[in-house]
N, C-alpha and C. Protein backbone atom coordinates (compact mmCIF):
# COMPACT_ATOMS: atom_id res chain seq x y z
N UNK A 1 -41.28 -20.36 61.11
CA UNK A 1 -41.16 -19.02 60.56
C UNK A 1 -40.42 -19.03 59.23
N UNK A 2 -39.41 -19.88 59.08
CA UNK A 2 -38.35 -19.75 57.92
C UNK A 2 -39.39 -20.55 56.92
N UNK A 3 -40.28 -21.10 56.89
CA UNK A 3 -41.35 -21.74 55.68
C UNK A 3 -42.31 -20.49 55.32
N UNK A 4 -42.08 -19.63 56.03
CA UNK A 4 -42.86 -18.10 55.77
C UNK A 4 -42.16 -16.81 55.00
N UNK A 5 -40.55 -17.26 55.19
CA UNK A 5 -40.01 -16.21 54.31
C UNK A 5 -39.28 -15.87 55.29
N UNK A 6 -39.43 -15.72 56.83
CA UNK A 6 -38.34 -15.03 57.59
C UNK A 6 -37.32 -15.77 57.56
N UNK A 7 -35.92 -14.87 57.85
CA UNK A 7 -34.97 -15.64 57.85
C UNK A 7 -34.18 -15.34 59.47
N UNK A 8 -35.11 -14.34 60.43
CA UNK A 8 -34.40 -14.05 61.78
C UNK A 8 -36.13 -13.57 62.52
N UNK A 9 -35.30 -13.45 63.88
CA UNK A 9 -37.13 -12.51 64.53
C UNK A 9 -36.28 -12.01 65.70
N UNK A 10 -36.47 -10.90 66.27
CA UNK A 10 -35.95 -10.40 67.37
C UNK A 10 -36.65 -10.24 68.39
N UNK A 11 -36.92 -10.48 69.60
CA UNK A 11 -37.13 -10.46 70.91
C UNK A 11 -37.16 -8.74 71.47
N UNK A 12 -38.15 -8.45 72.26
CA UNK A 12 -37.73 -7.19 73.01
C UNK A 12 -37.35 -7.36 74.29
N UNK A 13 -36.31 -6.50 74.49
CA UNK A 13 -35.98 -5.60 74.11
C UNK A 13 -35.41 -5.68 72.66
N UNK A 14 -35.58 -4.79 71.61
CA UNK A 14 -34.83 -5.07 70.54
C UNK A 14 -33.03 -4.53 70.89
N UNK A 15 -32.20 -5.49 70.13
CA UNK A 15 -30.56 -5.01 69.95
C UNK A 15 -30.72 -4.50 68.76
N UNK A 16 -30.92 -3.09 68.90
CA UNK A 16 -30.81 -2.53 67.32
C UNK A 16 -29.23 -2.40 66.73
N UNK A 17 -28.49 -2.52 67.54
CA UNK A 17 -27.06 -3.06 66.59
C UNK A 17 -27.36 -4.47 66.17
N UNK A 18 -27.58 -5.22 66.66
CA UNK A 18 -27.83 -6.88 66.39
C UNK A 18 -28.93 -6.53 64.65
N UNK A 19 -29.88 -5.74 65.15
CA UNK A 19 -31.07 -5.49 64.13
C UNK A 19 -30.37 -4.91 62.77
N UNK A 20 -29.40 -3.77 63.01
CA UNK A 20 -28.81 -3.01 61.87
C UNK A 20 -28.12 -4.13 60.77
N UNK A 21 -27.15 -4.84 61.83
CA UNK A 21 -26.04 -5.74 61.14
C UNK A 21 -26.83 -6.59 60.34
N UNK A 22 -28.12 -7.32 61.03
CA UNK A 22 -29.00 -8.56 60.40
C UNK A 22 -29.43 -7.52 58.87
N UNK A 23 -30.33 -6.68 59.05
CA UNK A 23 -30.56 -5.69 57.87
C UNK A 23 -29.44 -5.79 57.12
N UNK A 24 -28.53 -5.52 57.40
CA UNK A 24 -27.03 -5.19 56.59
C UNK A 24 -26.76 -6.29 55.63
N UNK A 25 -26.55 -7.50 56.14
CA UNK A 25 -26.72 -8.17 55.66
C UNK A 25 -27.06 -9.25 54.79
N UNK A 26 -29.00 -8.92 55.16
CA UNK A 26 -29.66 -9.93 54.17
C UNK A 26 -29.74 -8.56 53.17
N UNK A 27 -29.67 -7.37 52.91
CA UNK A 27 -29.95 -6.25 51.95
C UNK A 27 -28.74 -6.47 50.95
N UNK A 28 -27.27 -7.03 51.44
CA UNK A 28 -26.39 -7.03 50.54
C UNK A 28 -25.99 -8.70 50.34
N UNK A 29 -27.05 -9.38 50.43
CA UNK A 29 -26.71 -10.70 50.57
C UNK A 29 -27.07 -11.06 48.74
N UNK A 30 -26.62 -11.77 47.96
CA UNK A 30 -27.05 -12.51 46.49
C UNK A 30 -28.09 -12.76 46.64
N UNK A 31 -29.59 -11.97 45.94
CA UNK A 31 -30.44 -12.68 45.61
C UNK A 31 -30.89 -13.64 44.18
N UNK A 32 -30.92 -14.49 44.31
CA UNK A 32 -31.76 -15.27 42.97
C UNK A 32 -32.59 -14.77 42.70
N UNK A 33 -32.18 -14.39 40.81
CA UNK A 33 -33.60 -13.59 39.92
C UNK A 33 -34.74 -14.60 40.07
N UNK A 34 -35.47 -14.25 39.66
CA UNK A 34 -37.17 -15.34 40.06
C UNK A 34 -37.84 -14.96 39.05
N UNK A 35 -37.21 -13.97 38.34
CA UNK A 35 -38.22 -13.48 36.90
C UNK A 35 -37.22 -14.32 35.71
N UNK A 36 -37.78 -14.49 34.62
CA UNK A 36 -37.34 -15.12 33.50
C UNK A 36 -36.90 -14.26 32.95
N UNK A 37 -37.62 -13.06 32.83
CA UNK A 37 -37.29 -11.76 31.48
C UNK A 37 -37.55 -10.68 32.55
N UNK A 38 -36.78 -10.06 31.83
CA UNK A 38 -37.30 -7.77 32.43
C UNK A 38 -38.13 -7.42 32.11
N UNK A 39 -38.72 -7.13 33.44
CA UNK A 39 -40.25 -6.32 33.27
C UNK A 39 -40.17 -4.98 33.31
N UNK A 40 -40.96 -4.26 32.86
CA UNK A 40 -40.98 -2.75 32.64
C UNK A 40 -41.95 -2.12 32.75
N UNK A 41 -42.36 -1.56 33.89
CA UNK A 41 -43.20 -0.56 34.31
C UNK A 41 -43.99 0.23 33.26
N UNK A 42 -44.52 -0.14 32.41
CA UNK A 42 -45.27 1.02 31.28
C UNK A 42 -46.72 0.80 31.50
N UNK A 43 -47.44 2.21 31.03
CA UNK A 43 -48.82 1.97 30.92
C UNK A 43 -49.26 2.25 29.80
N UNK A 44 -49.84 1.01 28.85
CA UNK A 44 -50.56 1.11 27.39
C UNK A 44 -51.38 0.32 27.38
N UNK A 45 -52.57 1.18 26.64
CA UNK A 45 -53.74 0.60 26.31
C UNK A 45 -54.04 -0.69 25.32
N UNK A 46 -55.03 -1.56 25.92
CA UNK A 46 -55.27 -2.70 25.29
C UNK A 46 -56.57 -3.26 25.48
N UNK A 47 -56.97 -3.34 24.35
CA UNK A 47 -58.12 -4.02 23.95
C UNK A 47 -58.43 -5.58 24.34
N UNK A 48 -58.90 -6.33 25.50
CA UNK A 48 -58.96 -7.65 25.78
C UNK A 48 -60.28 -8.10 25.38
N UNK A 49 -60.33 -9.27 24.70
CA UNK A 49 -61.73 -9.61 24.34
C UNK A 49 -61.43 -11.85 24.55
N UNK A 50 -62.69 -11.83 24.98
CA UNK A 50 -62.92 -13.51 25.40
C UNK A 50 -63.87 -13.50 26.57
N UNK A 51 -63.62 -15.11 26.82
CA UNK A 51 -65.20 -15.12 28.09
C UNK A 51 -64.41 -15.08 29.32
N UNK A 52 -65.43 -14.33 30.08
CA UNK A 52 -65.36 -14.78 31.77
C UNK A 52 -65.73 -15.76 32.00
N UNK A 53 -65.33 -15.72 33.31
CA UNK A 53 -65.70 -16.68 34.43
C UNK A 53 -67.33 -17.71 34.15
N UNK A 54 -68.00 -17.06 33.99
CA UNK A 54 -68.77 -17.76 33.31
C UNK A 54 -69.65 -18.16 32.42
N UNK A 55 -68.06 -18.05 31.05
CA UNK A 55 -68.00 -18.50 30.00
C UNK A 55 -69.30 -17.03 29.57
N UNK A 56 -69.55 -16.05 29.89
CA UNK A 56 -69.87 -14.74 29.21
C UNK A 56 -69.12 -14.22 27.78
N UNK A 57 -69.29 -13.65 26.46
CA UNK A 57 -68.35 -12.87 26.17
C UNK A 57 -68.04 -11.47 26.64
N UNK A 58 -66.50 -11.17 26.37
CA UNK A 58 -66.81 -9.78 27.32
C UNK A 58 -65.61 -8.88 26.32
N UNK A 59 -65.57 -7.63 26.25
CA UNK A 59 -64.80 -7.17 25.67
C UNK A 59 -64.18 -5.90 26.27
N UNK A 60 -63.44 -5.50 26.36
CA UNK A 60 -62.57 -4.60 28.07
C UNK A 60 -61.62 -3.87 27.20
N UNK A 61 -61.41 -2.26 27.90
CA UNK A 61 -60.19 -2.05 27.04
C UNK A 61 -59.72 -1.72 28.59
N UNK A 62 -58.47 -1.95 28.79
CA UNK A 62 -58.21 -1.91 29.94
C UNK A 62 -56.34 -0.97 29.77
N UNK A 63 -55.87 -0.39 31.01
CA UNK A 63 -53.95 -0.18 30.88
C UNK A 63 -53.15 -1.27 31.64
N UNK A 64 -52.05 -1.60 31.22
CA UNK A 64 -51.28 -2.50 31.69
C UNK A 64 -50.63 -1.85 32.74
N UNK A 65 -49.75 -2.32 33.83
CA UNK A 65 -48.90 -2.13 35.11
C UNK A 65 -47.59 -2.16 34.50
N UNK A 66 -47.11 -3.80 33.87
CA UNK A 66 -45.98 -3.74 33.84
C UNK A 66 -46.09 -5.17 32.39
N UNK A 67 -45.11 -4.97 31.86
CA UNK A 67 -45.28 -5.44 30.61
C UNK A 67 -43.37 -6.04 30.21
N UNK A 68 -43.48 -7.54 29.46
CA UNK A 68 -42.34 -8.14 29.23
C UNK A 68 -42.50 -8.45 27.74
N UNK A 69 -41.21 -9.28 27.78
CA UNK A 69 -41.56 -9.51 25.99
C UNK A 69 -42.56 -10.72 26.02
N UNK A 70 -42.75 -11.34 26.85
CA UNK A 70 -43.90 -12.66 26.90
C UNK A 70 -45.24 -12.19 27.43
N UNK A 71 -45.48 -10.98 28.13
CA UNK A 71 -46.56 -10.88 28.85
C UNK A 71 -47.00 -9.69 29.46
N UNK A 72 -47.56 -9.43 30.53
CA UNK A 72 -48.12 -8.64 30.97
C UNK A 72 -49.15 -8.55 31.91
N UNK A 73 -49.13 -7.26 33.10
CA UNK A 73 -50.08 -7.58 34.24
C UNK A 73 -51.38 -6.07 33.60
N UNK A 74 -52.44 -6.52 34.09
CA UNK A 74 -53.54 -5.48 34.14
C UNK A 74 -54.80 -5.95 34.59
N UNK A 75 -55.43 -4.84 34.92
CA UNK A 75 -56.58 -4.59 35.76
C UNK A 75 -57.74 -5.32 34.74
N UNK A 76 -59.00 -6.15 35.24
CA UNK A 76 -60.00 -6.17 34.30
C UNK A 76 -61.18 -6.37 35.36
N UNK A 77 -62.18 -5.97 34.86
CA UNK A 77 -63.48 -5.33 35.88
C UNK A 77 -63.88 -6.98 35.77
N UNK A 78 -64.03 -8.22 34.78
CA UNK A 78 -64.62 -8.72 34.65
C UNK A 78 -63.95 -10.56 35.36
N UNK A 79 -64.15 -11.57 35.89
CA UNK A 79 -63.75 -12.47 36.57
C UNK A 79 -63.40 -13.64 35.46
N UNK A 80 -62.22 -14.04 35.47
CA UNK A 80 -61.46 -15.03 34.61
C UNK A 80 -60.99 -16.05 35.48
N UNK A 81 -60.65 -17.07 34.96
CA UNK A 81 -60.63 -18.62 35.22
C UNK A 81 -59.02 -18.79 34.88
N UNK A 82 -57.73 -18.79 35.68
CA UNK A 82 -56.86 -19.52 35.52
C UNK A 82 -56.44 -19.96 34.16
N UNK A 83 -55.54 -20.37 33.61
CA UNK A 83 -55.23 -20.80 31.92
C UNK A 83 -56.72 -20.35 31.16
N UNK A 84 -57.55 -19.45 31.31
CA UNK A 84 -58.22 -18.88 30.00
C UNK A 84 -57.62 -18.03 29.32
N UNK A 85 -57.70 -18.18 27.92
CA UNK A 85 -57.21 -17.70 26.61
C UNK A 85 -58.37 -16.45 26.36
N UNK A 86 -57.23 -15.05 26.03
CA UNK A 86 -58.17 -13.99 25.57
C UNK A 86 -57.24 -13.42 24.42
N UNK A 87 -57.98 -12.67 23.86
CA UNK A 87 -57.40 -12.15 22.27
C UNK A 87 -56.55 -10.53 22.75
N UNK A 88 -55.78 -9.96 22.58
CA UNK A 88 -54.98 -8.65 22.84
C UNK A 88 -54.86 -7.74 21.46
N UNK A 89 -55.31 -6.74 21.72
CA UNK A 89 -55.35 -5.90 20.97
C UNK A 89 -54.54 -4.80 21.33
N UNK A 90 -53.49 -3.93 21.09
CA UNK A 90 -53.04 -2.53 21.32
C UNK A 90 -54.17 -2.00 20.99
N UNK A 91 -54.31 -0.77 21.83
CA UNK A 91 -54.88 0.58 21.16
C UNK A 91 -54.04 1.73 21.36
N UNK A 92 -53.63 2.11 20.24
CA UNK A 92 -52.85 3.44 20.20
C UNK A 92 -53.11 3.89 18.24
N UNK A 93 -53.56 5.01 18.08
CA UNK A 93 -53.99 5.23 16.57
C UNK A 93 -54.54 4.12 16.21
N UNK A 94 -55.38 3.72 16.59
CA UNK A 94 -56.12 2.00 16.00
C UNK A 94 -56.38 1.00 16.89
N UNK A 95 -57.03 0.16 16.66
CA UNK A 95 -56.69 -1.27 17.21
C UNK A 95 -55.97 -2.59 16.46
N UNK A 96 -54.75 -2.46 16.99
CA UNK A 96 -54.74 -4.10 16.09
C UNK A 96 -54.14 -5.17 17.23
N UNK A 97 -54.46 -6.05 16.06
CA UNK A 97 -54.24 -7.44 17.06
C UNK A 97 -52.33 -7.70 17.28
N UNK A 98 -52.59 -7.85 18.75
CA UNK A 98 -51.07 -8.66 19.12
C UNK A 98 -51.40 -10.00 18.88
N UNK A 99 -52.55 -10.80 19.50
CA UNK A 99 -52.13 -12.19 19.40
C UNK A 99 -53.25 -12.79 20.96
N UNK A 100 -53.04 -14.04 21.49
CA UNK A 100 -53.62 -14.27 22.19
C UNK A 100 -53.02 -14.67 23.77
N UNK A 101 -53.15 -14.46 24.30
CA UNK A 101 -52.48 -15.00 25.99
C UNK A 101 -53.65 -15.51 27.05
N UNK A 102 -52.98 -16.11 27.76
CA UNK A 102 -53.32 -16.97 28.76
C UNK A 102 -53.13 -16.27 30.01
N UNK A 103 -54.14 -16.79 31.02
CA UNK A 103 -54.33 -15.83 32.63
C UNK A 103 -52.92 -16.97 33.33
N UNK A 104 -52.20 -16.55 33.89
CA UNK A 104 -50.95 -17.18 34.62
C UNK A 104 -51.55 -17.07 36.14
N UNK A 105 -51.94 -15.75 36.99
CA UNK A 105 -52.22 -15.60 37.87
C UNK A 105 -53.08 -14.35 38.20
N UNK A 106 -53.80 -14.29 39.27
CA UNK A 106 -54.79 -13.37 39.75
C UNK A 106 -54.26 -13.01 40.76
N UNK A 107 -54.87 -11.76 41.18
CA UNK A 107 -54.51 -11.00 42.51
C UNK A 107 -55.85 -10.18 42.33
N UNK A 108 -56.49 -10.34 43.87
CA UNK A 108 -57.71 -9.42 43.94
C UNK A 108 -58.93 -9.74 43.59
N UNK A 109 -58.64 -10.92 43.37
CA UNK A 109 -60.36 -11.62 42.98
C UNK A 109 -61.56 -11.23 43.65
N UNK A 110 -61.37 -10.91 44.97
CA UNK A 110 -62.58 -10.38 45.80
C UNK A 110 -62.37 -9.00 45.36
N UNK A 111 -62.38 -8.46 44.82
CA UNK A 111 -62.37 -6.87 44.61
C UNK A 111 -63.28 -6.85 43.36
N UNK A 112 -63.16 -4.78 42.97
CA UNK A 112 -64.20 -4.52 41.69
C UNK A 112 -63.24 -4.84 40.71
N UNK A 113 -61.61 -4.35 40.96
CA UNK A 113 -61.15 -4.54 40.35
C UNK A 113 -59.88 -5.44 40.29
N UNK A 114 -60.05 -6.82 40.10
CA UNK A 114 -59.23 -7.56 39.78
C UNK A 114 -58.13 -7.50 38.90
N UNK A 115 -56.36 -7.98 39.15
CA UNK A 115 -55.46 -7.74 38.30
C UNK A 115 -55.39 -9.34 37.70
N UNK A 116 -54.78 -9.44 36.76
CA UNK A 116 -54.24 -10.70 35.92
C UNK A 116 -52.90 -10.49 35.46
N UNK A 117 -52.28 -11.59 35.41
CA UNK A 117 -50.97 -11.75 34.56
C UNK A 117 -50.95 -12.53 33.35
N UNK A 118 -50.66 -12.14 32.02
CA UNK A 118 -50.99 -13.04 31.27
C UNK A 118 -49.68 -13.03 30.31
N UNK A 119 -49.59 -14.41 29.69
CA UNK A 119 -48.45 -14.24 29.00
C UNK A 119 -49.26 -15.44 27.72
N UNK A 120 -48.82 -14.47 26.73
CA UNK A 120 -48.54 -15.07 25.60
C UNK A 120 -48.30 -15.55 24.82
N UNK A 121 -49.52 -17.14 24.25
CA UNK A 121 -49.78 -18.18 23.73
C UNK A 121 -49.34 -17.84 22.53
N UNK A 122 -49.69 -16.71 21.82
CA UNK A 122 -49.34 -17.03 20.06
C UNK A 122 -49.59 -15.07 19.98
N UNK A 123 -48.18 -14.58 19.02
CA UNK A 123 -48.55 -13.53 18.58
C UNK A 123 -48.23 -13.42 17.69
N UNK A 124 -49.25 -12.37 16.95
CA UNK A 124 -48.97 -12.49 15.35
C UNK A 124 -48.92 -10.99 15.36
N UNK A 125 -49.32 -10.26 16.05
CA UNK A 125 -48.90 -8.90 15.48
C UNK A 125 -48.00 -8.25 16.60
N UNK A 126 -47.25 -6.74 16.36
CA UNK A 126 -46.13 -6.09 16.73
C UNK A 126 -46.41 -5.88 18.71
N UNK A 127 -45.78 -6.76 19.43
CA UNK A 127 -45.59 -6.07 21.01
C UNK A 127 -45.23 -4.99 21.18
N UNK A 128 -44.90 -4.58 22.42
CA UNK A 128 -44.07 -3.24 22.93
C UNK A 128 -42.83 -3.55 22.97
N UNK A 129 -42.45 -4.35 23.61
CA UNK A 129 -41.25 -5.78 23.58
C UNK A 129 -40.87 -6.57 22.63
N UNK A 130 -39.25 -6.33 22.09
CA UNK A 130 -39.54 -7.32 21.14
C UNK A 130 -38.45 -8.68 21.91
């Protein structure tokens, strides 16, 4: 169980004093950050352009979830390959180029709409993040 993430399991009848204290506990216990940088909940539009999955070109304007100074998660209708490189564009009064990033990880691949995490190989124009 503890190679799964648990760190207790209770038996029934449950001891919900036994249960409270364990809660009590791991809730005020030190966790280790696991993120590098602060992420921030915003939603802005962006222009993604490069190939899918198979090697298609495709061009998407899609909103982000949550966004850092290296990167960013969002939705794209279309199926990407692990370390593929796509071009980022803001759209807000215009399009211009941020620069290019790389897929880090997927969530939802069997779905219509698949998320990505991508963080950023080379930017040459202005983030949200500096």
């Amino acid at each position: 169980m503890q190679g799964l993430g648990a760190t207790a399991y209770f038996e029934k009848p449950v001891d919900f004093d036994a249960l409270r204290a364990s809660l009590e506990r791991v809730l005020h216990a030190a966790q280790p950050e696991r993120r590098s940088e602060v992420r921030v909940r915003l939603r802005i539009m962006l222009k993604l352009r490069g190939t899918d999955i198979d090697e298609k070109p495709f061009e998407e304007t899609s909103a982000t979830e949550d966004v850092s100074q290296s990167g960013f998660l969002c939705g794209c209708t279309v199926l990407l390959k692990k370390d593929s490189i796509i071009e980022v564009y803001l759209v807000s009064g215009g399009t211009n180029f941020v620069g290019t990033a790389r897929v880090v990880r997927s969530e939802g691949c069997g779905t219509p709409y698949p998320r990505y995490a991508f963080r950023f190989v080379q930017k040459d124009g202005e983030w949200i993040l500096r």
